[in-house]
Protein backbone atom coordinates (compact mmCIF):
# COMPACT_ATOMS: atom_id res chain seq x y z
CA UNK A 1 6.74 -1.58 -22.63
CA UNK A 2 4.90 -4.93 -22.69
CA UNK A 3 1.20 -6.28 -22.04
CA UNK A 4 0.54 -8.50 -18.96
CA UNK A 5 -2.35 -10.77 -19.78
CA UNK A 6 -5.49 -11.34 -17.46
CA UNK A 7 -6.14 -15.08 -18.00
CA UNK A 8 -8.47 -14.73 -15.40
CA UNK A 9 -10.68 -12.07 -16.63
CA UNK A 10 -13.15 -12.18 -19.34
CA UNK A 11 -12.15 -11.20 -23.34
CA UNK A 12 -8.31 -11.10 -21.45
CA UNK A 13 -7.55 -7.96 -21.03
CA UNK A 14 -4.04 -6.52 -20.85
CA UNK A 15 -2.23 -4.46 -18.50
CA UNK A 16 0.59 -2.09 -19.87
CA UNK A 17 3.76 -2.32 -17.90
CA UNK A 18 6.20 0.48 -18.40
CA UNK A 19 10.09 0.71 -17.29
CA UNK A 20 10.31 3.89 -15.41
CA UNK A 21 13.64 3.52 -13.66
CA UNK A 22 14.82 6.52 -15.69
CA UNK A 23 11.87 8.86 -14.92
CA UNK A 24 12.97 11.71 -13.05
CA UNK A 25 10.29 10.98 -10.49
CA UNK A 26 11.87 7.48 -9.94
CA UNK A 27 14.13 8.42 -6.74
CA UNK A 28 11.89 10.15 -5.58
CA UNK A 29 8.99 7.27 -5.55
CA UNK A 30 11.77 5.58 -3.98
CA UNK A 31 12.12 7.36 -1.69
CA UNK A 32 8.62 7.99 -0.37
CA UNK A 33 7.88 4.47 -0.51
CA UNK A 34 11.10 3.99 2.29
CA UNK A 35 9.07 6.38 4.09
CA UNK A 36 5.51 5.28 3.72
CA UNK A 37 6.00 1.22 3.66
CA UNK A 38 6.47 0.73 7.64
CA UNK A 39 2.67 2.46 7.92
CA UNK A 40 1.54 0.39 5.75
CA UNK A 41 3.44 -3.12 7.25
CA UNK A 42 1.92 -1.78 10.55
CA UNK A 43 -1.50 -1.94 9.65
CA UNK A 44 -3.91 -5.22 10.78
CA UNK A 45 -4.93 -5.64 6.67
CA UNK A 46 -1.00 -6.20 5.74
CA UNK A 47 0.34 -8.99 3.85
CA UNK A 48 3.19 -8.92 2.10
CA UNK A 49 2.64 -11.11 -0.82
CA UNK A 50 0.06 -14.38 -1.91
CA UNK A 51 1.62 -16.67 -0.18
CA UNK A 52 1.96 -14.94 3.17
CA UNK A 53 -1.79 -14.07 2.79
CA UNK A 54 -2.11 -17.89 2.14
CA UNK A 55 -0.51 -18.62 5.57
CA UNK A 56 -2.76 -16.47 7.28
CA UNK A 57 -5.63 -18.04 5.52
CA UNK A 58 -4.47 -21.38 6.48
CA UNK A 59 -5.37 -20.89 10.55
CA UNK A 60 -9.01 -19.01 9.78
CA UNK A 61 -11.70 -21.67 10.83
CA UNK A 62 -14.27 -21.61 8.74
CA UNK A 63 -17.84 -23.41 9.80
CA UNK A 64 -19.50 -25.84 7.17
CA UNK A 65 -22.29 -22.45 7.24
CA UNK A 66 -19.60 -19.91 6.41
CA UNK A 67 -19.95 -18.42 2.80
CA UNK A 68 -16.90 -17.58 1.57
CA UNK A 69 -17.13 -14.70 -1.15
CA UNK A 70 -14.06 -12.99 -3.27
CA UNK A 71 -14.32 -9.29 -4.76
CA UNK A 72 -12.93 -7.93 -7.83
CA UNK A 73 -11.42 -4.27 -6.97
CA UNK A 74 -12.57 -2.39 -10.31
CA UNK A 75 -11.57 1.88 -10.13
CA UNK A 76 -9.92 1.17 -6.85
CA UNK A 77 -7.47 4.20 -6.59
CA UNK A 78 -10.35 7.05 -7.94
CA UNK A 79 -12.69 5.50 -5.46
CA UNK A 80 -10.13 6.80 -2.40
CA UNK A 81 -11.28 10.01 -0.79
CA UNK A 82 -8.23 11.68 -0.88
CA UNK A 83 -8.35 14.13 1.69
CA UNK A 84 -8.94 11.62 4.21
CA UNK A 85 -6.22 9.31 2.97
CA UNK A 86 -3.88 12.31 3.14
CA UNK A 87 -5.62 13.16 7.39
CA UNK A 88 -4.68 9.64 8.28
CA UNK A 89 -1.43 9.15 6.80
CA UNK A 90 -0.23 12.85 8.22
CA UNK A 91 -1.29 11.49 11.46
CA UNK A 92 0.67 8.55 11.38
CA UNK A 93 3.79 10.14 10.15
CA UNK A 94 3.28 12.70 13.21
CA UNK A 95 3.00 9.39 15.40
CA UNK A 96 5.72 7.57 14.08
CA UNK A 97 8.90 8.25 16.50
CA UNK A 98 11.31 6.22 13.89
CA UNK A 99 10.23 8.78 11.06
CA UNK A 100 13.70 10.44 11.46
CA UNK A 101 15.66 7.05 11.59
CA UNK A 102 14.39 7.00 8.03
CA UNK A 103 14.85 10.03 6.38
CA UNK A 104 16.57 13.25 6.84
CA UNK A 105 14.22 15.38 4.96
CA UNK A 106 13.92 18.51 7.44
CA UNK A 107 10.16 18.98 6.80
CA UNK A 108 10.24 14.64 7.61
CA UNK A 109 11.69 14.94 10.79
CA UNK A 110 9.72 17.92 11.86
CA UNK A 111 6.87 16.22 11.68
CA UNK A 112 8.08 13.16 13.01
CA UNK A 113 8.23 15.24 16.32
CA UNK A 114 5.27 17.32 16.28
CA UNK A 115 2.08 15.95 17.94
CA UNK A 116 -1.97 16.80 18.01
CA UNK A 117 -2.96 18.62 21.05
């Protein structure tokens, strides 16, 4: 384990980073993430990392009246209402014709071919 400082926050507070590769619920993290990730690169909010995000930045105009503001995200993951997150991302894996291409979970591809009436 080791401590990630927050220079940028106040009193610099730490963030505990643990190894897990040898967790038994490592492959399978994997493995979801394989399946979840091409939702998520989908999506109109996607960047991959800071420096894509500043490339997409770059060609925003922004008028001498614009007000530019910047949020810190604090209790981000309980704020998610779950059951919703779990609605939207069943539909999309119902919508999602390559589904199969990348798993072969049964229930996966299953779903991959169902569709809402």
């Amino acid at each position: 384990m080791y401590l990630l400082i927050k220079v940028h926050k106040k009193n610099f507070p730490g963030r505990a980073v643990v190894n897990q590769t040898d967790d038994p619920t490592y492959k399978i993290c994997k493995i979801l993430t394989d399946i979840l990730n091409p939702l998520a690169i989908q999506s109109r909010s996607y960047s991959e990392n800071s420096f894509e995000l500043k490339k997409i930045l770059k060609s925003v105009a922004v008028a001498p009246d614009d007000i530019q503001a910047s949020f810190d995200v604090r209790s981000l993951y309980p704020s998610i209402p779950i059951q919703k997150t779990l609605q939207i991302t069943r539909e999309r894996l119902y919508a999602d014709d390559k589904l199969p291409d990348r798993t072969k979970w049964i229930l996966m591809t299953l779903l991959s071919s169902y569709r809402y009436a």
